[in-house]
C-alpha atoms as a PDB file:
ATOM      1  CA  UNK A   1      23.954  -4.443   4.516  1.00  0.00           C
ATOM      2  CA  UNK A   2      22.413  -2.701   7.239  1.00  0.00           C
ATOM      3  CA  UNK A   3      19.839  -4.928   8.684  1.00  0.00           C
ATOM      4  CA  UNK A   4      18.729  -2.264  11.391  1.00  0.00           C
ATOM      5  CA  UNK A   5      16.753  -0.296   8.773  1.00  0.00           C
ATOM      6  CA  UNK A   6      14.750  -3.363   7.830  1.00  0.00           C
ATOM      7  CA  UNK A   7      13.779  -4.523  11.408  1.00  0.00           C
ATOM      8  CA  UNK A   8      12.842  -0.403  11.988  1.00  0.00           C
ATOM      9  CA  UNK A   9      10.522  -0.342   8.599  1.00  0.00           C
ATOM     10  CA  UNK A  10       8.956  -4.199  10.005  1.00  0.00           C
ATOM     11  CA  UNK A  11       7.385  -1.935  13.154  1.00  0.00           C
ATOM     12  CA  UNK A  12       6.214   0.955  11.359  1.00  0.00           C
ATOM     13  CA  UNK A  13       4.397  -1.371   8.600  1.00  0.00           C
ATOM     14  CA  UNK A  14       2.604  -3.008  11.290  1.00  0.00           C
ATOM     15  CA  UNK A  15       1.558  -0.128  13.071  1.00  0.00           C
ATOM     16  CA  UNK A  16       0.556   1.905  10.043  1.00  0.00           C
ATOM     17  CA  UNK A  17      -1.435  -0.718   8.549  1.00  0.00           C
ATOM     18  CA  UNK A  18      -3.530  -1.039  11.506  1.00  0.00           C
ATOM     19  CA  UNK A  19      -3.911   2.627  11.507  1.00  0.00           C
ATOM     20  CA  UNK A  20      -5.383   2.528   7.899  1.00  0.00           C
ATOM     21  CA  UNK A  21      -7.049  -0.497   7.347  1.00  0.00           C
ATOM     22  CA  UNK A  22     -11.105   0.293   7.692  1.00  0.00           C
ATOM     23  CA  UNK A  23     -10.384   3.418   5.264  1.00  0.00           C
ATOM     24  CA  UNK A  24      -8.720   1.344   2.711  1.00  0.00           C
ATOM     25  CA  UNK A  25     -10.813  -1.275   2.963  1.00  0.00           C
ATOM     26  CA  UNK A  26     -13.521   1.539   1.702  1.00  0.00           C
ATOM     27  CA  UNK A  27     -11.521   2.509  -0.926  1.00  0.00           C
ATOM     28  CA  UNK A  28     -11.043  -0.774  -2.629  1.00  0.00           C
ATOM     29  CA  UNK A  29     -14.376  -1.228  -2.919  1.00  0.00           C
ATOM     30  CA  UNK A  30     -15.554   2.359  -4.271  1.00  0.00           C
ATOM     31  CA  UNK A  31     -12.666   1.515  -6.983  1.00  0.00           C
ATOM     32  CA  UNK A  32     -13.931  -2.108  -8.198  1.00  0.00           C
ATOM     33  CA  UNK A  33     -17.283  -2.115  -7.605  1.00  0.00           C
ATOM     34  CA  UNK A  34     -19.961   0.457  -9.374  1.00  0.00           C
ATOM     35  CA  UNK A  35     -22.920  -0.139  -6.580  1.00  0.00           C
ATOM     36  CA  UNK A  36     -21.606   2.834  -4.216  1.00  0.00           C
ATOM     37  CA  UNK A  37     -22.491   6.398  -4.778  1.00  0.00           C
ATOM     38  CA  UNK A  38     -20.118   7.885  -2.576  1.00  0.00           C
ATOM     39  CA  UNK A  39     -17.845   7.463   0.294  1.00  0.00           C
ATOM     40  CA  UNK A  40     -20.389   7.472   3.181  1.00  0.00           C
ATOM     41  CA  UNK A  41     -22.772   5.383   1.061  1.00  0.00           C
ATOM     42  CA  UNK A  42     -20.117   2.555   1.185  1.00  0.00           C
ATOM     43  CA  UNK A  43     -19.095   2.915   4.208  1.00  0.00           C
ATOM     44  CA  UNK A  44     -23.023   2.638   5.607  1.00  0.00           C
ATOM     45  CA  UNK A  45     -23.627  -0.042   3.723  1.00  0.00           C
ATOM     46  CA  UNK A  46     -20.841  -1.695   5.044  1.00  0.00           C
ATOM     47  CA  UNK A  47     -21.492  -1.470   8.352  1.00  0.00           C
ATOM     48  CA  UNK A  48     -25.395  -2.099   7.829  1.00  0.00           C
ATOM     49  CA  UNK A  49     -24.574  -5.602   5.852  1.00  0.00           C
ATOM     50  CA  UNK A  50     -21.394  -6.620   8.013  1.00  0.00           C
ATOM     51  CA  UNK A  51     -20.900  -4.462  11.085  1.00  0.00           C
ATOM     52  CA  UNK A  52     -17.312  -3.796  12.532  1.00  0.00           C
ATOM     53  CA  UNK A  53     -16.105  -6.763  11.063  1.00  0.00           C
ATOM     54  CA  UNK A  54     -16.902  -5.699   7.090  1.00  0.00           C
ATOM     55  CA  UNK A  55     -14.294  -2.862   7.972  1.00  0.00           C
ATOM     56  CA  UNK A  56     -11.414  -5.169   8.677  1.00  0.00           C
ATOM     57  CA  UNK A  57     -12.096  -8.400   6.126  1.00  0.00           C
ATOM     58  CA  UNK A  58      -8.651  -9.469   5.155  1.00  0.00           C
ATOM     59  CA  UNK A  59      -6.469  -7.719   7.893  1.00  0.00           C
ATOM     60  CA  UNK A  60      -5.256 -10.932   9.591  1.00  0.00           C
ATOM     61  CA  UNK A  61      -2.480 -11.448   7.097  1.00  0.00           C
ATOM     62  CA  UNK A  62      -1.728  -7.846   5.816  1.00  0.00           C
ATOM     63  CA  UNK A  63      -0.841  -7.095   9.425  1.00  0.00           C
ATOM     64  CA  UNK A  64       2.536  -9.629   9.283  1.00  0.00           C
ATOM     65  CA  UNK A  65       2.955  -9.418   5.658  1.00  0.00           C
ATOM     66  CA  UNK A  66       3.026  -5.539   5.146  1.00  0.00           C
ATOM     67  CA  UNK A  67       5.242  -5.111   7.740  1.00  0.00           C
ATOM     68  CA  UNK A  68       7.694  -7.072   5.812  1.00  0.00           C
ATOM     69  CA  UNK A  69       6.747  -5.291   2.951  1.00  0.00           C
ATOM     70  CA  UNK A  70       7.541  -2.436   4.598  1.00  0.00           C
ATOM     71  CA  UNK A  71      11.150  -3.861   6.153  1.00  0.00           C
ATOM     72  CA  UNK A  72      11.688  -4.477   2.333  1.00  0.00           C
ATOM     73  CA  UNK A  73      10.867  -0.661   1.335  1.00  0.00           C
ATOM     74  CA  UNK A  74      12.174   0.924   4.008  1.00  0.00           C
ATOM     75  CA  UNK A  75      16.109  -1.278   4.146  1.00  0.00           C
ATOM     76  CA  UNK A  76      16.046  -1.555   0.412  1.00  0.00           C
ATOM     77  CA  UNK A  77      16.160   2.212   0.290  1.00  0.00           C
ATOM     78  CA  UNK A  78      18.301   2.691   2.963  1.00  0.00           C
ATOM     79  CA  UNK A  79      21.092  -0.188   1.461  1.00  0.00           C
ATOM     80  CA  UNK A  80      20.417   2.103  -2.116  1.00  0.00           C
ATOM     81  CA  UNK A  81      21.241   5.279  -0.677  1.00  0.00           C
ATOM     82  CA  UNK A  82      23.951   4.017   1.537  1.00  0.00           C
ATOM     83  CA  UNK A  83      25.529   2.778  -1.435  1.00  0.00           C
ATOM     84  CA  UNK A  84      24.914   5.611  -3.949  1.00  0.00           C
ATOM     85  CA  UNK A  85      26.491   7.788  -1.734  1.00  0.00           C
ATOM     86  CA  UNK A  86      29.754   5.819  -0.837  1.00  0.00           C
ATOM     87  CA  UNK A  87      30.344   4.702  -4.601  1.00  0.00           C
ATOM     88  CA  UNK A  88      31.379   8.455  -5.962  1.00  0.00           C
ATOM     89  CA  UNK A  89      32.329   9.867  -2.792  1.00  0.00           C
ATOM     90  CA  UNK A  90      33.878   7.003  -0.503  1.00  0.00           C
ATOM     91  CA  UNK A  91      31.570   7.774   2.486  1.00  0.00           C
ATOM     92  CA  UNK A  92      27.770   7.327   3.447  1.00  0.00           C
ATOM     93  CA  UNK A  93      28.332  10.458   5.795  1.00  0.00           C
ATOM     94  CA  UNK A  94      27.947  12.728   2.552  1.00  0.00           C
ATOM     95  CA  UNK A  95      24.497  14.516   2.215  1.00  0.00           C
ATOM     96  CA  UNK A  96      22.632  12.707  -0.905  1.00  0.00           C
ATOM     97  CA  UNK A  97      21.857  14.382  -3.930  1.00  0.00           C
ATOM     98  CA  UNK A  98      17.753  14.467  -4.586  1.00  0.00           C
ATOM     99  CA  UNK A  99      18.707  12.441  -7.612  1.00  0.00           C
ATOM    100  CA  UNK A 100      20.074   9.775  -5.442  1.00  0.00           C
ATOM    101  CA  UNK A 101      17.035   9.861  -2.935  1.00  0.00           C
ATOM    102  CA  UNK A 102      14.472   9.599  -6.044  1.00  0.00           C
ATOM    103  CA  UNK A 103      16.746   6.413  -7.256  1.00  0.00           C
ATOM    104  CA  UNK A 104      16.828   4.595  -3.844  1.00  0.00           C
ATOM    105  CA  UNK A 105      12.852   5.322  -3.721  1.00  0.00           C
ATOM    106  CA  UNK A 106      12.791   3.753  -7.532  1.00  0.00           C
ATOM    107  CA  UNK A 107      14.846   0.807  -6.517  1.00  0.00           C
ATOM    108  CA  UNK A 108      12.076   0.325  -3.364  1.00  0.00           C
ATOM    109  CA  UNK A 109       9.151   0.343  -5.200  1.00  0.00           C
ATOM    110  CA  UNK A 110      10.876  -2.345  -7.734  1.00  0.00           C
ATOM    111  CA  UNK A 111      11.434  -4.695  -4.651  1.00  0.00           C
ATOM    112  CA  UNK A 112       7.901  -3.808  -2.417  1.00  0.00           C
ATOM    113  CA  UNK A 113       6.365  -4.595  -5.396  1.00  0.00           C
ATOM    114  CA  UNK A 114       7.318  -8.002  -5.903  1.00  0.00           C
ATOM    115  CA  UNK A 115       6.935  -8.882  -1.946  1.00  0.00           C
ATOM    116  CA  UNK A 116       3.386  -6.797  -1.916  1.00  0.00           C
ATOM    117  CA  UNK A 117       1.934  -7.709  -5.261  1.00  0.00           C
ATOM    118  CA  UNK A 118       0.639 -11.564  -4.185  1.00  0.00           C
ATOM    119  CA  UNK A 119      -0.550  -9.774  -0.534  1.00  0.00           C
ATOM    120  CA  UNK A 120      -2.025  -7.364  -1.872  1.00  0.00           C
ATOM    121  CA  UNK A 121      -4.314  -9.243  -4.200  1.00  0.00           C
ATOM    122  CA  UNK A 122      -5.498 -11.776  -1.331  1.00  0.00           C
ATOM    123  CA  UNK A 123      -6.230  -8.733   0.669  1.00  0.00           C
ATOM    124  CA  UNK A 124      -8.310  -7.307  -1.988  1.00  0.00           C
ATOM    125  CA  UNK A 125     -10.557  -9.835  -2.671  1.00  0.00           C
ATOM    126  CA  UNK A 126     -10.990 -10.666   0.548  1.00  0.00           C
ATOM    127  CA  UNK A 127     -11.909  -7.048   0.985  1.00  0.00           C
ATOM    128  CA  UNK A 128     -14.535  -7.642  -2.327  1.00  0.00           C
ATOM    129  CA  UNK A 129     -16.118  -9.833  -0.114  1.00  0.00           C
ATOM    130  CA  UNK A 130     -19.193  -7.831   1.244  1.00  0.00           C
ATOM    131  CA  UNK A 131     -21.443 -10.426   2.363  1.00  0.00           C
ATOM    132  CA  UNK A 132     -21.637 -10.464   6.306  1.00  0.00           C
ATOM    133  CA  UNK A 133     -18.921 -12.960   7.977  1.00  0.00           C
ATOM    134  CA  UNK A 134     -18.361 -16.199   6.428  1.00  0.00           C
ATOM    135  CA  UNK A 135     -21.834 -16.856   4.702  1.00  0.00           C
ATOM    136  CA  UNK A 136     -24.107 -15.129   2.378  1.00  0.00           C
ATOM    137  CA  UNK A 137     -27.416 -15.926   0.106  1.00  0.00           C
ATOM    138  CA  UNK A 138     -25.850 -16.117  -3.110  1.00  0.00           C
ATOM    139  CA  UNK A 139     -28.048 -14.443  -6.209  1.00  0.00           C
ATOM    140  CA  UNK A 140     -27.879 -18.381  -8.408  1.00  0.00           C
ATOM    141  CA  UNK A 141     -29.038 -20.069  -5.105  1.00  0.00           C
ATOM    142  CA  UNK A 142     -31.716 -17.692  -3.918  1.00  0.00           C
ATOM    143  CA  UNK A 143     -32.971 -19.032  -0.360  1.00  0.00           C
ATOM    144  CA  UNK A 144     -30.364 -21.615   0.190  1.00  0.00           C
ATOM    145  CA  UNK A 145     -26.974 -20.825   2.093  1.00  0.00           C
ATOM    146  CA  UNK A 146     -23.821 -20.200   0.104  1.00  0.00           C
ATOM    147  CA  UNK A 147     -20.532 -20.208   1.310  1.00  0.00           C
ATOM    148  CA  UNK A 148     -18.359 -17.701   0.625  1.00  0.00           C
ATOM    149  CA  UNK A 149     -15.835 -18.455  -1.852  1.00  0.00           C
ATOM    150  CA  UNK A 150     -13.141 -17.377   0.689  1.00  0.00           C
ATOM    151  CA  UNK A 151     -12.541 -18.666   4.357  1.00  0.00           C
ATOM    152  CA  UNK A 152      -9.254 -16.495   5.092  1.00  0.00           C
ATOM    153  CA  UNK A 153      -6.344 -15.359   3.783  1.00  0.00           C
ATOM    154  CA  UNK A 154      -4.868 -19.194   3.383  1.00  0.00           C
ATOM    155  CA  UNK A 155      -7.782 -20.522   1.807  1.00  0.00           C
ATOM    156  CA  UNK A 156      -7.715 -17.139  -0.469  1.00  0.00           C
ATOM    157  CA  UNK A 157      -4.064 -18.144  -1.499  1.00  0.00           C
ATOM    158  CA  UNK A 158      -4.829 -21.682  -1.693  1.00  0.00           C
ATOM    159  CA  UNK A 159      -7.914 -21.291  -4.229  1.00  0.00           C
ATOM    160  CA  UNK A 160      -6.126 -18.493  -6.416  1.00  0.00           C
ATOM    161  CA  UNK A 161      -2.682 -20.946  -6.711  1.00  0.00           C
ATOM    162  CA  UNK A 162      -5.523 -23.937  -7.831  1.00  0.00           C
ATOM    163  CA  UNK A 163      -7.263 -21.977 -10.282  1.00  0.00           C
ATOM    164  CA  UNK A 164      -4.933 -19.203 -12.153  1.00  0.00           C
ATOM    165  CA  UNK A 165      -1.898 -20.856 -10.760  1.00  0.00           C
ATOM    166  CA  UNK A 166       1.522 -18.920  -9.463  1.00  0.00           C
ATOM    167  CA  UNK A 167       0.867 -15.870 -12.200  1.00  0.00           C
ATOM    168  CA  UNK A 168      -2.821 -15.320 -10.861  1.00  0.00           C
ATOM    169  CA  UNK A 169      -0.778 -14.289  -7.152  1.00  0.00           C
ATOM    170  CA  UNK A 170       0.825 -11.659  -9.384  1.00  0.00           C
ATOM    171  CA  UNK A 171      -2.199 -10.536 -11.562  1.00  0.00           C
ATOM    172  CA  UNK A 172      -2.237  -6.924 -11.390  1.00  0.00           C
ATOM    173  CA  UNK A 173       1.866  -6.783 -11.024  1.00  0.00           C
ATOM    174  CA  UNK A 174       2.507  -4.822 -14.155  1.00  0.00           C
ATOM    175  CA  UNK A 175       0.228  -2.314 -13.053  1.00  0.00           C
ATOM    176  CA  UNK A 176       1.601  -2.682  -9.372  1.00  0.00           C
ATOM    177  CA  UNK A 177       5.163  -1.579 -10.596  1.00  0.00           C
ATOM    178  CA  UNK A 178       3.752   1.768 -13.197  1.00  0.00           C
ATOM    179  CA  UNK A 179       2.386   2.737  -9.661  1.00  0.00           C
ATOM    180  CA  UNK A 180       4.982   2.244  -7.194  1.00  0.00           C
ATOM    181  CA  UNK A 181       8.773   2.456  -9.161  1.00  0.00           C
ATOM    182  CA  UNK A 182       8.103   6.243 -10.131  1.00  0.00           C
ATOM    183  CA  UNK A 183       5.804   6.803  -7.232  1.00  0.00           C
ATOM    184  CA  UNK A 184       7.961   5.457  -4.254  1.00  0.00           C
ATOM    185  CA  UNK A 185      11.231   7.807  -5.814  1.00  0.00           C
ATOM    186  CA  UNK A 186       8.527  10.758  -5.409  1.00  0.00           C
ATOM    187  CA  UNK A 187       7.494   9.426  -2.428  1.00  0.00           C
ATOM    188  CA  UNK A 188      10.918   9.700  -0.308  1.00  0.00           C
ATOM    189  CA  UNK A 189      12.081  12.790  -2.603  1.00  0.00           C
ATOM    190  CA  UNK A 190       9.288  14.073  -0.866  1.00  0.00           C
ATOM    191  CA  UNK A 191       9.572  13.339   2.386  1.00  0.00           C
ATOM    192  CA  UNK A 192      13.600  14.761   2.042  1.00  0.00           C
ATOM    193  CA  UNK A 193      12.306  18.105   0.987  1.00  0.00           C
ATOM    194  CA  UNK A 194       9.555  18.281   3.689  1.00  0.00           C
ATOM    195  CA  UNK A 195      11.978  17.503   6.393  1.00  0.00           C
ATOM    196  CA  UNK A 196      14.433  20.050   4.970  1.00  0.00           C
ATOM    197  CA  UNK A 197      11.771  22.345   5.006  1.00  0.00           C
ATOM    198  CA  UNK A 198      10.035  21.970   8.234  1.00  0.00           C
ATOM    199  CA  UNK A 199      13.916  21.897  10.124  1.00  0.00           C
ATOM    200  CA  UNK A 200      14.918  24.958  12.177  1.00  0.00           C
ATOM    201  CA  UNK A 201      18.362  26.247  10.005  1.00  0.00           C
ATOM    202  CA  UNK A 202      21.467  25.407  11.537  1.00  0.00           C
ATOM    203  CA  UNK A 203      19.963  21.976  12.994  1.00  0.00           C
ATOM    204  CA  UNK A 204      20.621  18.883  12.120  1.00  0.00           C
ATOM    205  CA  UNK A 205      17.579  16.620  14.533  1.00  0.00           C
ATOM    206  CA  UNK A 206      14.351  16.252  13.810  1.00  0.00           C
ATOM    207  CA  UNK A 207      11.434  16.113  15.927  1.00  0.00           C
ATOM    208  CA  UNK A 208       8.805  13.974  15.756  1.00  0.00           C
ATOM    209  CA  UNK A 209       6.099  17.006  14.650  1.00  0.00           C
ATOM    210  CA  UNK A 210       8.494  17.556  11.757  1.00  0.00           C
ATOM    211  CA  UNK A 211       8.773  13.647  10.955  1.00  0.00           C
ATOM    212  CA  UNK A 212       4.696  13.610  11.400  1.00  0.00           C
ATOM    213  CA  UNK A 213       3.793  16.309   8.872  1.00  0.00           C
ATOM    214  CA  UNK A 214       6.546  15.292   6.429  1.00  0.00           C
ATOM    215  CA  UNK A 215       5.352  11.892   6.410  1.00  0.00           C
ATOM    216  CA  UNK A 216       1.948  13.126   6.184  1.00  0.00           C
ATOM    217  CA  UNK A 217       2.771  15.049   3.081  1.00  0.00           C
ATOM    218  CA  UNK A 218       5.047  12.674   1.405  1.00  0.00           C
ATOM    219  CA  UNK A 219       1.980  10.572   2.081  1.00  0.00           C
ATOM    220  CA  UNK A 220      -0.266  12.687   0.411  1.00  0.00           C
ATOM    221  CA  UNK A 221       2.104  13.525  -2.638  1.00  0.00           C
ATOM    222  CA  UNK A 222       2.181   9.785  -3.209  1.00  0.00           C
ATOM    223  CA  UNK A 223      -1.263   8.861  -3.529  1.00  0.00           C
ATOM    224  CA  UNK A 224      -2.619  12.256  -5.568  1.00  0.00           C
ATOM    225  CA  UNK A 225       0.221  10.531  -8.273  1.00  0.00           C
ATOM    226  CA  UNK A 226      -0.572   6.439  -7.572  1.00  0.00           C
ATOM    227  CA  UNK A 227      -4.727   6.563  -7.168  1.00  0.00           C
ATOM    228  CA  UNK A 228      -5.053   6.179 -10.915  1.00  0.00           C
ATOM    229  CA  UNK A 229      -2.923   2.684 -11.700  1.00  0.00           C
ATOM    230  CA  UNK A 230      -3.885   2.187  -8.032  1.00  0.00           C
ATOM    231  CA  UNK A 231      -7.435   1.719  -9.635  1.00  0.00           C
ATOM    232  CA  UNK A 232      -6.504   0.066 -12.687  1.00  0.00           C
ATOM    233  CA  UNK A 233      -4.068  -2.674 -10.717  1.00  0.00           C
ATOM    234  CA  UNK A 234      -7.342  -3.136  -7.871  1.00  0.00           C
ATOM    235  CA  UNK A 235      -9.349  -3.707 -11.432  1.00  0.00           C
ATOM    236  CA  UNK A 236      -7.139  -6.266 -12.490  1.00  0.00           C
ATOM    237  CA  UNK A 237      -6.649  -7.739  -9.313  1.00  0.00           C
ATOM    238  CA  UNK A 238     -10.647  -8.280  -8.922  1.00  0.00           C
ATOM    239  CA  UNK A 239     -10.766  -9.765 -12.728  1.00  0.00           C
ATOM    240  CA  UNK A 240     -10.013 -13.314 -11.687  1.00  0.00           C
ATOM    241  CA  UNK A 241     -13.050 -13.673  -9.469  1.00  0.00           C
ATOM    242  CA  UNK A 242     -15.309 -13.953 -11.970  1.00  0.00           C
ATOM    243  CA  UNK A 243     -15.480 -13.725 -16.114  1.00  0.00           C
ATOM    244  CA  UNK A 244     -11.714 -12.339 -17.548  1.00  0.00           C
ATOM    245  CA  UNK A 245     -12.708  -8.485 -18.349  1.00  0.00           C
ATOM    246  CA  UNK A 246      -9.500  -7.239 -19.457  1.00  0.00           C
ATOM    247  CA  UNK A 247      -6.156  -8.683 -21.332  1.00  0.00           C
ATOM    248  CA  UNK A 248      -3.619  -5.902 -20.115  1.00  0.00           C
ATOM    249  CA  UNK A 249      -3.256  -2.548 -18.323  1.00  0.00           C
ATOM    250  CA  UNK A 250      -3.888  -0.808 -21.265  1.00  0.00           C
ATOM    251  CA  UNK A 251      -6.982  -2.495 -21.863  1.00  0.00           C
ATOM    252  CA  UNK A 252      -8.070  -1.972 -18.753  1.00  0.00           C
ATOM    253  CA  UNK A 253      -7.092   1.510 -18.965  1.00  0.00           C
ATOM    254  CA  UNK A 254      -8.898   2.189 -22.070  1.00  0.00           C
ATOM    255  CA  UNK A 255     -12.174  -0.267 -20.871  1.00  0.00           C
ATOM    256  CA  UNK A 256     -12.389   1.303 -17.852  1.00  0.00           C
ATOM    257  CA  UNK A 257     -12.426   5.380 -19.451  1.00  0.00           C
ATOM    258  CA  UNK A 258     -15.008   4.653 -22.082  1.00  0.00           C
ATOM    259  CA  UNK A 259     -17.170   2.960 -19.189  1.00  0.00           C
ATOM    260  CA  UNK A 260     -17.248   5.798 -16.365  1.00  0.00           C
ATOM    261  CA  UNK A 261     -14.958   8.937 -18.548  1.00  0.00           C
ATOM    262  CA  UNK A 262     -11.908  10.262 -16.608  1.00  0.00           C
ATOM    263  CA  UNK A 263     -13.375  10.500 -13.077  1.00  0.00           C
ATOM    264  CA  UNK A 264     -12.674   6.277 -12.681  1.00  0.00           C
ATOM    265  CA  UNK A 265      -8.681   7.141 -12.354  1.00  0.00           C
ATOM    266  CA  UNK A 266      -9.215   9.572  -9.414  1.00  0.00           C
ATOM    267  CA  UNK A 267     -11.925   7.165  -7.519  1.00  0.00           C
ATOM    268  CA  UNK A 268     -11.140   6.799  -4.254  1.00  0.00           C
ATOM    269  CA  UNK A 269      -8.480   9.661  -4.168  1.00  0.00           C
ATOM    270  CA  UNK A 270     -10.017  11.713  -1.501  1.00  0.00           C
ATOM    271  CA  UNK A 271     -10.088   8.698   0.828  1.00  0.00           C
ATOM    272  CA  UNK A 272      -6.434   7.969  -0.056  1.00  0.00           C
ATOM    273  CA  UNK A 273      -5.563  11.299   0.917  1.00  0.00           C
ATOM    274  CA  UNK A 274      -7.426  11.164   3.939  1.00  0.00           C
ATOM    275  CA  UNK A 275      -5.801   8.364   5.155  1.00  0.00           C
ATOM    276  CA  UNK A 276      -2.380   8.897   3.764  1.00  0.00           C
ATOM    277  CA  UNK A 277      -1.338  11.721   5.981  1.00  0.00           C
ATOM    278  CA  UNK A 278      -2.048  10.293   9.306  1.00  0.00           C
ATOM    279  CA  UNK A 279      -0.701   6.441   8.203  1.00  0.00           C
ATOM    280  CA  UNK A 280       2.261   7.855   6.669  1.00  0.00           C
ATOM    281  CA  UNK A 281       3.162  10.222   9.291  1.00  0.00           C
ATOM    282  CA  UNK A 282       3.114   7.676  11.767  1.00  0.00           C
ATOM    283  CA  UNK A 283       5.167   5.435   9.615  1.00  0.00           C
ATOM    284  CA  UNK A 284       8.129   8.060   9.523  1.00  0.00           C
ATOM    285  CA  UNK A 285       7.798   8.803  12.945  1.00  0.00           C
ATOM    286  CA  UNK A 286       7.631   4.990  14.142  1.00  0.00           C
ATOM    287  CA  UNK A 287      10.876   3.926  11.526  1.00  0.00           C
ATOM    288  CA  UNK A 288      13.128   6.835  12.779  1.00  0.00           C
ATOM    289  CA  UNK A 289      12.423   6.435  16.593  1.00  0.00           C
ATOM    290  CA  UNK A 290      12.840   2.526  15.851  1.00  0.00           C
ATOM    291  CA  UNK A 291      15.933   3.035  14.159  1.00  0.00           C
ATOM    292  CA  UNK A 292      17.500   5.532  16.257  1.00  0.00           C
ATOM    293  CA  UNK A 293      17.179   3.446  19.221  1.00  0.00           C
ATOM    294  CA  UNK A 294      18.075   0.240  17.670  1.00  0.00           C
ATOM    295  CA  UNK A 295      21.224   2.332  16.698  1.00  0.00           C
ATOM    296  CA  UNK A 296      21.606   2.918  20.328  1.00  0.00           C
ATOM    297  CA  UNK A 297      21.377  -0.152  22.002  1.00  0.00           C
ATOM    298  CA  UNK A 298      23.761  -1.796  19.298  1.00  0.00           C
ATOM    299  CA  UNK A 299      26.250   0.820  20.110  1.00  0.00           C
ATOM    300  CA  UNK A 300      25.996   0.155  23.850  1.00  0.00           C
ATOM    301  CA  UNK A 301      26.587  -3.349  23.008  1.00  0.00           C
END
């Protein structure tokens, strides 16, 4: 196993998810909650009601734990490939087939998934949280102070475990998987035809403006095919917090298309886009440098 590719992905996750964080943040809550008209309607309303802060609720543990979401991705497709290449032709050095690239992306979405789903769902309704700070004059007590019903990320994970138990972590997870399996195959099939594109013929490096805008792109590509089960598994995610709205995905599916028509599977896609490109760029760029000089200094050694 090649334990280089997972340490390479743990530095890029970080430093991407800092990168995107105030923009997702927005689109969470344009996709689970019907008070926003628009994308600079939420985002002045968040910064009227909770400043600075609003934009970063719930970053604390996304920070540690994407980036090891990210190690899982990025070494789980690396391992794949690695071994769908050596198995027929008894070497890793042999270009993969796009089949095999869209097979090692399948087989990291499967994994992230499972490491991401419980994450991602703390994050979320942390994120759902849009009183200021750590208080808020709750609409059942009006005048008296309310706390909110989550501290931090712990106390998030503590109070979902007590009331929906170790399945409520994974609400959302069937969804989770629809989105990312076929998604993350596209996502570095992508990314391998970008980069074939964008290099000079008769070279075999990259540079990092090539890496950038075929991150960027593979980015992009990702999110115009994940935004609508990205809604539906936010939906889900967001249905513990309060009364149980839907059974399954496809009854949130069909729930949420009667309520608001076809536009609720593309809400927050231009925001997705937006931020895609320039956290996804810098995610490629970040793993390869990573990589290639981890690959250096353990060949010095």
């Amino acid at each position: 196993m090649h334990c280089l590719d997972f340490l390479a992905g743990w530095f890029a996750g970080g430093l991407a998810t800092a990168i995107g964080y105030p923009l997702d943040t927005i689109k969470v809550r344009i996709q689970t909650q019907q008070v926003y008209t628009g994308i600079w309607h939420c985002i002045k309303s968040t910064y009227q009601r909770e400043k600075i802060h609003g934009f970063y609720k719930g970053m604390a543990l996304p920070i540690l734990s994407v980036s090891l979401c990210s190690s899982v991705c990025f070494g789980t497709y690396r391992n794949c490939l690695h071994y769908l290449c050596t198995l027929p032709h008894g070497s890793s050095e042999v270009k993969p087939s796009r089949f095999d690239v869209f097979v090692a992306g399948c087989s990291a979405g499967t994994a992230e998934a499972m490491v991401f789903a419980p994450i991602d769902l703390i994050k979320i309704r942390q994120q759902n949280q849009t009183h200021p700070h750590n208080t808020y004059y709750g609409p059942a007590t009006v005048g008296l102070l309310s706390k909110a019903k989550y501290r931090g990320p712990i106390h998030c994970m503590m109070t979902v475990l007590n009331e929906e138990g170790i399945c409520g972590l994974y609400r959302g997870i069937t969804a989770l998987w629809l989105r990312d399996i076929p998604c993350f195959g596209l996502y570095f099939l992508s990314y391998s035809i970008f980069t074939e594109w964008l290099t000079p013929q008769g070279q075999d490096s990259r540079g990092w403006s090539s890496k950038l805008l075929a991150g960027g792109w593979a980015g992009v590509t990702y999110w115009v095919l994940a935004t609508p089960m990205d809604v539906m598994k936010s939906r889900m995610q967001m249905d513990g917090m309060g009364q149980r709205r839907y059974t399954g995905v496809l009854n949130c599916i069909t729930k949420s298309f009667k309520r608001e028509g076809i536009r609720v599977f593309f809400k927050g896609l231009t925001l997705n886009c937006l931020r895609a490109f320039p956290v996804n760029g810098v995610t490629f760029v970040t793993y390869e440098t990573i990589l290639e000089l981890l690959k250096k200094t353990t060949l010095k050694e």
